[in-house]
Structures are given as structure tokens and as C-alpha cells.
N, C-alpha and C. Protein backbone atom coordinates (compact mmCIF):
# COMPACT_ATOMS: atom_id res chain seq x y z
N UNK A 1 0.84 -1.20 0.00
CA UNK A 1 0.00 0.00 0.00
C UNK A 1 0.87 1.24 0.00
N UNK A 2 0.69 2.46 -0.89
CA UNK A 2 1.23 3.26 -0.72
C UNK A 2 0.42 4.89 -0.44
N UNK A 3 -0.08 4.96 0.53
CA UNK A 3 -1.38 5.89 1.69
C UNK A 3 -0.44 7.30 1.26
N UNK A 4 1.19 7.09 0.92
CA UNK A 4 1.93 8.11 1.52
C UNK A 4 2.14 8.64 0.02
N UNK A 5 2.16 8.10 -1.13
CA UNK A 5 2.35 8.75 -2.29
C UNK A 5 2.07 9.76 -2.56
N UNK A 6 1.44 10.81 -2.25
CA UNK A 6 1.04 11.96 -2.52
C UNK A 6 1.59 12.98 -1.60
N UNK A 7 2.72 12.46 -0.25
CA UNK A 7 3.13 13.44 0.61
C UNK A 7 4.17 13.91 -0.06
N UNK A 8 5.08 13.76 -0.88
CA UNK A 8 6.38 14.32 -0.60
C UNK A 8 6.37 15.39 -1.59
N UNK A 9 5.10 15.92 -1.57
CA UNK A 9 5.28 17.53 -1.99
C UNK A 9 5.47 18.45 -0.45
N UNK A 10 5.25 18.05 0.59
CA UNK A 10 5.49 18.37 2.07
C UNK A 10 6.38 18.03 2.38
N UNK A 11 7.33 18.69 3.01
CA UNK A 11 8.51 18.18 3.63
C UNK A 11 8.59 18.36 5.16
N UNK A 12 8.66 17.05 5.75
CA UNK A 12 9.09 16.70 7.30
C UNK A 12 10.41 17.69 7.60
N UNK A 13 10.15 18.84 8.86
CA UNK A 13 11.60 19.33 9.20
C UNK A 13 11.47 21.14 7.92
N UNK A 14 10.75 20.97 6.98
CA UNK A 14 10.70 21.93 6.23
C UNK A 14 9.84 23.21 6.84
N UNK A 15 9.80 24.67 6.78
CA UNK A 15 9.31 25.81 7.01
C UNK A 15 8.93 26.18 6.05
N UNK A 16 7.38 26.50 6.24
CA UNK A 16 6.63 26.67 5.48
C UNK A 16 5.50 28.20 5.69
N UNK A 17 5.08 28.92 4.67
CA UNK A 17 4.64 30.07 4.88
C UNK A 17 3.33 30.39 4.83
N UNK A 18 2.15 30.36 5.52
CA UNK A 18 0.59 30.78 5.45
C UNK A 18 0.67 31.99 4.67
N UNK A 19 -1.06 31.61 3.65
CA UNK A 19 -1.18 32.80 3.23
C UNK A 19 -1.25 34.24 3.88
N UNK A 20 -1.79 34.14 5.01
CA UNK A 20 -1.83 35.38 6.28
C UNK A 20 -0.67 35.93 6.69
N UNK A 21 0.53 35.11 6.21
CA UNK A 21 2.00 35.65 6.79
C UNK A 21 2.23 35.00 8.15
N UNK A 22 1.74 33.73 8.85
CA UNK A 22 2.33 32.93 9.83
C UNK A 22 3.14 31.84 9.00
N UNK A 23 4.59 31.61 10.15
CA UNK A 23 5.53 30.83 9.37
C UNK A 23 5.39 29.80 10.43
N UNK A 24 5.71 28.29 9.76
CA UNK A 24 5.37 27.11 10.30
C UNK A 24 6.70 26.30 9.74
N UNK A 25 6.82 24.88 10.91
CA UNK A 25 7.44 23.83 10.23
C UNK A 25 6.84 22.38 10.62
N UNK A 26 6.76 22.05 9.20
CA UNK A 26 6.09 20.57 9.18
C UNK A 26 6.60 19.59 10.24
N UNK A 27 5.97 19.04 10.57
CA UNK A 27 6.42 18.27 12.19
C UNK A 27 6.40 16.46 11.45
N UNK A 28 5.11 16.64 10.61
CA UNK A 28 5.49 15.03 10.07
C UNK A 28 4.00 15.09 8.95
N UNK A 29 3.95 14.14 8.09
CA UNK A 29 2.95 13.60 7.48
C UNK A 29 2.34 12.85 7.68
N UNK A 30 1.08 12.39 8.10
CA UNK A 30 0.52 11.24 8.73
C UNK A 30 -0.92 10.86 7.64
N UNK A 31 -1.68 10.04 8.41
CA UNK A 31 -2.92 9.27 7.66
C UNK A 31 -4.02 9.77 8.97
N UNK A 32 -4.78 9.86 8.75
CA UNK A 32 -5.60 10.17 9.95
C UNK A 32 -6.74 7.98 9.95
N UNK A 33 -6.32 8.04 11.25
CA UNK A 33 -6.55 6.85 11.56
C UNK A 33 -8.17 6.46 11.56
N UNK A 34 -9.08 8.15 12.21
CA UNK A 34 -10.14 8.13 12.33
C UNK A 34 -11.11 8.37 11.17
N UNK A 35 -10.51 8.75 9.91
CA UNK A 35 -11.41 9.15 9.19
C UNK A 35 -11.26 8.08 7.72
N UNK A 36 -12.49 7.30 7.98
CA UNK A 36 -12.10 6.13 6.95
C UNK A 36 -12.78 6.47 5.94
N UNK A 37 -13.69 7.34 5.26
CA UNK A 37 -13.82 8.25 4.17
C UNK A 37 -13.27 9.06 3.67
N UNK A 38 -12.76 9.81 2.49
CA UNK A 38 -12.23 10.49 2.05
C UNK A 38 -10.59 11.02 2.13
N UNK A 39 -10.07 12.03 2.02
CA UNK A 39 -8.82 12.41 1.88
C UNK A 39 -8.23 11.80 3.41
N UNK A 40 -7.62 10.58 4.06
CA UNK A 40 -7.01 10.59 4.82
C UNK A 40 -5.64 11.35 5.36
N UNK A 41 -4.77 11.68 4.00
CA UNK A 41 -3.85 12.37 4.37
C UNK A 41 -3.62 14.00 5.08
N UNK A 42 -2.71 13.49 6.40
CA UNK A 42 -2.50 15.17 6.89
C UNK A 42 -1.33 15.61 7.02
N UNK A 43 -1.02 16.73 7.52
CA UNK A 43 0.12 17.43 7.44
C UNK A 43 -0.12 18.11 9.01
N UNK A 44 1.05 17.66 10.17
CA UNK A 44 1.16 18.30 11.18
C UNK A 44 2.13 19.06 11.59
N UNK A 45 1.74 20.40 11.70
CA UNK A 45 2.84 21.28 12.01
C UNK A 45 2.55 22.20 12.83
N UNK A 46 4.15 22.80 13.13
CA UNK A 46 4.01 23.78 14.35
C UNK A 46 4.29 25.28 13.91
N UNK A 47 3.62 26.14 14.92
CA UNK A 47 3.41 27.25 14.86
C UNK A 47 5.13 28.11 15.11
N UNK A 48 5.72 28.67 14.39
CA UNK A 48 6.95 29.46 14.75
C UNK A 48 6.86 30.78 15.92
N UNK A 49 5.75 30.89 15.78
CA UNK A 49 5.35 31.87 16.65
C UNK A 49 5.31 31.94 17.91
N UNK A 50 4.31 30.68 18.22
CA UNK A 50 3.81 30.12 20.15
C UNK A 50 4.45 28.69 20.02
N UNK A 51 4.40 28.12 19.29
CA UNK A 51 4.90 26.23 19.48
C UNK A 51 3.32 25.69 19.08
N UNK A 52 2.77 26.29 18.56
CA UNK A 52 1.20 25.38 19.06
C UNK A 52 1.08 24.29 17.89
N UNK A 53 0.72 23.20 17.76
CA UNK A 53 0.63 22.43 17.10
C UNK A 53 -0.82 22.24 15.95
N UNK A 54 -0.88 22.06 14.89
CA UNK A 54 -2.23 22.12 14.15
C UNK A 54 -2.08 20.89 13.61
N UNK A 55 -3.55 20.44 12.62
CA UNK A 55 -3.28 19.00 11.82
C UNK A 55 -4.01 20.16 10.68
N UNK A 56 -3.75 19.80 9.66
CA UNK A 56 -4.37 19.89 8.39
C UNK A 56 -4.49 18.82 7.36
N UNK A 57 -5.51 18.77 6.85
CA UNK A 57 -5.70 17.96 5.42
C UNK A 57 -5.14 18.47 4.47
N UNK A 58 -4.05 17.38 3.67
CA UNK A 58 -3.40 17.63 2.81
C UNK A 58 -3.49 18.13 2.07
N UNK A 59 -5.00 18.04 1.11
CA UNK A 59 -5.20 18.65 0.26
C UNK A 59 -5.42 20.19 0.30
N UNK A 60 -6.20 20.44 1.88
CA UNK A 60 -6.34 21.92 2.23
C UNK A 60 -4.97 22.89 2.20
N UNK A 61 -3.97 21.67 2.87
CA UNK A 61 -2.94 22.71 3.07
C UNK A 61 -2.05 22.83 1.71
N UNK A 62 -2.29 22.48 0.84
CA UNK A 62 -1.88 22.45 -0.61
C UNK A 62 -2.69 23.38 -1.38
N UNK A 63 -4.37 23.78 -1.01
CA UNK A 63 -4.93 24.44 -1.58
C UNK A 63 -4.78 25.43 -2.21
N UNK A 64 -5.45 26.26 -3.69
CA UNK A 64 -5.21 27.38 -3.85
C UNK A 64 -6.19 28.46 -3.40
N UNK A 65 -5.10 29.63 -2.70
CA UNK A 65 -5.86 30.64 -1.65
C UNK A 65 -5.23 31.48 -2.66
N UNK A 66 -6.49 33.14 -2.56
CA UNK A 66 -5.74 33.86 -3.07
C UNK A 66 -5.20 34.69 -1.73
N UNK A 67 -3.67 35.05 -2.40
CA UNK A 67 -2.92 35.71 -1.36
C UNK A 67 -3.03 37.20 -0.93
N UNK A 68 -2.47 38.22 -0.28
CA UNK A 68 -2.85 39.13 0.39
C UNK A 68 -2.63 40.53 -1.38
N UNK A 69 -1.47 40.06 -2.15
CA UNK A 69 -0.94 40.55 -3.13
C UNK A 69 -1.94 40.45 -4.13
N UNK A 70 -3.17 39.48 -4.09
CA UNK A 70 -3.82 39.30 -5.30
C UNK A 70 -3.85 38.12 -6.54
N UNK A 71 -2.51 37.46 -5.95
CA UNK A 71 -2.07 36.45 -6.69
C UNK A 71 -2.30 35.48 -5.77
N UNK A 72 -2.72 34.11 -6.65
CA UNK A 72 -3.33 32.71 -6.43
C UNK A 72 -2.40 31.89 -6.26
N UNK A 73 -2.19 31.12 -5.02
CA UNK A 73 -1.16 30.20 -4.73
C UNK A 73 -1.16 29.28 -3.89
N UNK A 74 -0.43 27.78 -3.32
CA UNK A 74 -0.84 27.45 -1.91
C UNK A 74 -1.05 28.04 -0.97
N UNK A 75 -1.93 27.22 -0.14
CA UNK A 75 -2.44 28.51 0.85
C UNK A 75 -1.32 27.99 1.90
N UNK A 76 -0.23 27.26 1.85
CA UNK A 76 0.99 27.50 2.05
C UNK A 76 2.26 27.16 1.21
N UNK A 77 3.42 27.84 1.54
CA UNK A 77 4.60 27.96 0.43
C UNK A 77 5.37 27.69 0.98
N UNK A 78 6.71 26.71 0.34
CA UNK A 78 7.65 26.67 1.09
C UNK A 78 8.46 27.88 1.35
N UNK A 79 9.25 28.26 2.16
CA UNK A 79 9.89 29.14 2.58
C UNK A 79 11.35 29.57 1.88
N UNK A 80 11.25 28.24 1.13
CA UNK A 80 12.35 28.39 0.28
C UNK A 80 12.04 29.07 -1.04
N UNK A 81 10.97 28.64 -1.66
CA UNK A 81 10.63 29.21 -2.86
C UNK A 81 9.70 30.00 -2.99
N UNK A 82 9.70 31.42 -1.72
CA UNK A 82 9.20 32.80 -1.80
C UNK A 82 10.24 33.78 -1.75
């Protein structure tokens, strides 16, 4: 089985940028155990700011948001390629 094929556009250990301007780093990629319908894959990461921890669905956190500039993009970016 490969559940994980679609993560390694996320990188574990990587800093990553919200459309709002909060900066984060991916803590790990996981499957959500509880949700046996639809998109299982998530993305857990921490807040650079407080430490606080979030889960997101992969696909959400891949989504296209438009950004504060007007231009359409993930509604997070790696930190490397802004």
C-alpha cells in the first residue's frame, strides 16, 4: 500500500509560509486513523510563533488561496521558494 504517495510535496523538518503571513514547520505527514472516508492524508505542524501544534488535510494545506498581493497560490509555500 502506498497511503503516503502523494506526501512528498510536504517536507518533514521543512518551514513553510501561510497565506496570512504565519511561518510554520512541518512536524510530520501522517494518515488520519479516524477518518475512513475520504482524503485521509495530513500534514502536522508547528506554529513558529507560540509552538502550538495544528493537523491539516493535505489537500487543504496544498490548496489554492488567493494571497494578500492578489495572486493565487498554496495557501501555504515553502519558505524556500518565496
Amino acid at each position: 500500500r502506498t497511503y503516503m504517495s502523494a506526501l512528498p510535496t510536504v517536507r518533514s523538518g521543512a518551514e513553510y509560509v501561510h497565506y496570512k503571513g504565519g511561518r510554520y514547520t512541518v512536524v510530520a505527514t501522517a494518515i488520519d486513523a479516524t477518518n475512513t472516508a475520504g482524503d485521509r492524508q495530513v500534514v502536522v505542524y508547528r506554529a513558529l510563533k507560540d509552538g502550538a501544534v495544528y493537523v491539516r488535510n493535505l489537500a487543504e494545506f496544498l490548496e489554492p488561496v488567493v494571497w494578500p498581493d492578489g495572486e493565487t497560490r498554496p495557501r501555504f509555500l515553502s519558505a524556500d521558494t518565496r
